[in-house]
Protein backbone atom coordinates (compact mmCIF):
# COMPACT_ATOMS: atom_id res chain seq x y z
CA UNK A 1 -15.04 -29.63 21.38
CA UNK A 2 -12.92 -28.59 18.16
CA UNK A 3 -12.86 -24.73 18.73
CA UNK A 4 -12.16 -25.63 22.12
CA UNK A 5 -9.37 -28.04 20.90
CA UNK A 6 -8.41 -25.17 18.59
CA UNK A 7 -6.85 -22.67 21.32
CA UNK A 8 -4.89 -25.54 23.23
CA UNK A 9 -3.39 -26.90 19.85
CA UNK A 10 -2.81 -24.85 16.61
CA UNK A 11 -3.64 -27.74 14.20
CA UNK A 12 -7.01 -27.88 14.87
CA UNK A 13 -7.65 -23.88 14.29
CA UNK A 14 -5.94 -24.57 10.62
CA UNK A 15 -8.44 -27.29 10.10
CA UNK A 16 -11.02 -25.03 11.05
CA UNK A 17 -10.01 -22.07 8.67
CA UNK A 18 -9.13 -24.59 5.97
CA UNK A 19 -12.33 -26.40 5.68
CA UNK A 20 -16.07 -26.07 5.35
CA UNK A 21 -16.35 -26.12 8.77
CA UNK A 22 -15.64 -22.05 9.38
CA UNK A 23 -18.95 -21.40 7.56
CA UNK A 24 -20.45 -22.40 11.13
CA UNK A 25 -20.93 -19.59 13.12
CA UNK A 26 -19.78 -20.66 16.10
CA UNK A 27 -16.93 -22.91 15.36
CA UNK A 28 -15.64 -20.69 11.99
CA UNK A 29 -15.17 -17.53 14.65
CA UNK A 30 -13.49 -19.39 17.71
CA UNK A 31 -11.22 -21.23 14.75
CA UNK A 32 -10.14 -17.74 13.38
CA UNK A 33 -9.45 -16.50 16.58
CA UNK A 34 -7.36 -19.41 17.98
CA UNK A 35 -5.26 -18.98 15.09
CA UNK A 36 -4.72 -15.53 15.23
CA UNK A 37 -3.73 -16.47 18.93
CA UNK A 38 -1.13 -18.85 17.84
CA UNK A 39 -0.42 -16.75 15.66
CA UNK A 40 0.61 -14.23 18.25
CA UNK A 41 1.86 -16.64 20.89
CA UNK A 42 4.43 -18.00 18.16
CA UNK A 43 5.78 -13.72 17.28
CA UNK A 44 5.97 -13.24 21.07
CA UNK A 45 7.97 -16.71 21.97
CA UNK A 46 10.26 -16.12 18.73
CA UNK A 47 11.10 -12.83 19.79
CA UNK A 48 11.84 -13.68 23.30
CA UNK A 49 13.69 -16.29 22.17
CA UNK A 50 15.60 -14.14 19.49
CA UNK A 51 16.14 -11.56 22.21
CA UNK A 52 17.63 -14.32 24.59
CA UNK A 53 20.35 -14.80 22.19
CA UNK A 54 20.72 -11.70 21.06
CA UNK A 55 21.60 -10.94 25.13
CA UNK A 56 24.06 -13.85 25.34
CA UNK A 57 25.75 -13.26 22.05
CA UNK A 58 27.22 -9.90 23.76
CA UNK A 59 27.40 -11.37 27.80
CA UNK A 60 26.36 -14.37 29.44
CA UNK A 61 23.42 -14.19 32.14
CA UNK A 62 23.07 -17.87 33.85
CA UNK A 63 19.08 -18.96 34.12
CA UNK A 64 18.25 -16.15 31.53
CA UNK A 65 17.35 -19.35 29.26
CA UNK A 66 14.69 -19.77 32.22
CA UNK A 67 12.60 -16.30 30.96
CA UNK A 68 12.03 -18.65 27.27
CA UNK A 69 10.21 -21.42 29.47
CA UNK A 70 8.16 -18.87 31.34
CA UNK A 71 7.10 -16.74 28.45
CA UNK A 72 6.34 -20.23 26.71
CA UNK A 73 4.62 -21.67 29.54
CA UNK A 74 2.48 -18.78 30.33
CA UNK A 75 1.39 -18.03 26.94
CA UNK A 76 0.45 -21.95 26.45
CA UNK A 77 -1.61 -21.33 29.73
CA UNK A 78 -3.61 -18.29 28.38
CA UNK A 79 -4.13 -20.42 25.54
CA UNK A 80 -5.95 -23.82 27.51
CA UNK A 81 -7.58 -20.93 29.23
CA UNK A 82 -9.37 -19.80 26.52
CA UNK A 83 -10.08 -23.27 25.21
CA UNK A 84 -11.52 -23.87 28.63
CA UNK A 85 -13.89 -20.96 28.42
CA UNK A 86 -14.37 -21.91 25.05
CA UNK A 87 -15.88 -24.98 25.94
CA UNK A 88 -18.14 -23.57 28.79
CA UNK A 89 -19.94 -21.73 26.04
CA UNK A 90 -18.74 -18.41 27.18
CA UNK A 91 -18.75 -15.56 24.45
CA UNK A 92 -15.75 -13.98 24.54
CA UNK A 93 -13.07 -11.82 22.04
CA UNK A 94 -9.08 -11.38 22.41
CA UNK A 95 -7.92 -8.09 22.93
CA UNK A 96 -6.33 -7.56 19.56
């Protein structure tokens, strides 16, 4: 339930790596790897975000605001999705 708590929240995956805890095999690997995802789901929504404003800074698109949610909201999703099949057992690695 922790690894699996691990992808859908980020706090969990640094309680993992912190602690004697990522000596277990199964929970110490999905821990690293949900915070390696975070990792990469925070770089991806910062630079959208950054690239947002680096848009409107020049010329303003209505809605474009709108692409921040989506990239957020999809990203969040791929993360409950592997917490999901993290929970059905399910060996499985991110594409790094």
């Amino acid at each position: 339930m922790l690894a699996a708590l691990a992808y859908g929240l980020w706090i969990p995956a640094l309680y993992i790596v912190l602690t004697p805890r990522r000596r277990a095999e199964f929970l110490g690997f999905h821990g690293g790897q949900a915070l390696l995802l975070w990792t990469g789901i925070f770089v991806v929504f910062f630079a959208v975000r950054f690239l947002v404003n680096l848009v409107w800074s020049v010329f303003y698109i209505p809605f474009l605001d709108t692409l921040e949610v989506v990239t957020g909201t999809a990203l969040w999703g791929y993360a409950l999705y592997c917490g999901f099949r993290c929970l059905a057992g399910i060996e499985f690695r991110l594409p790094y």
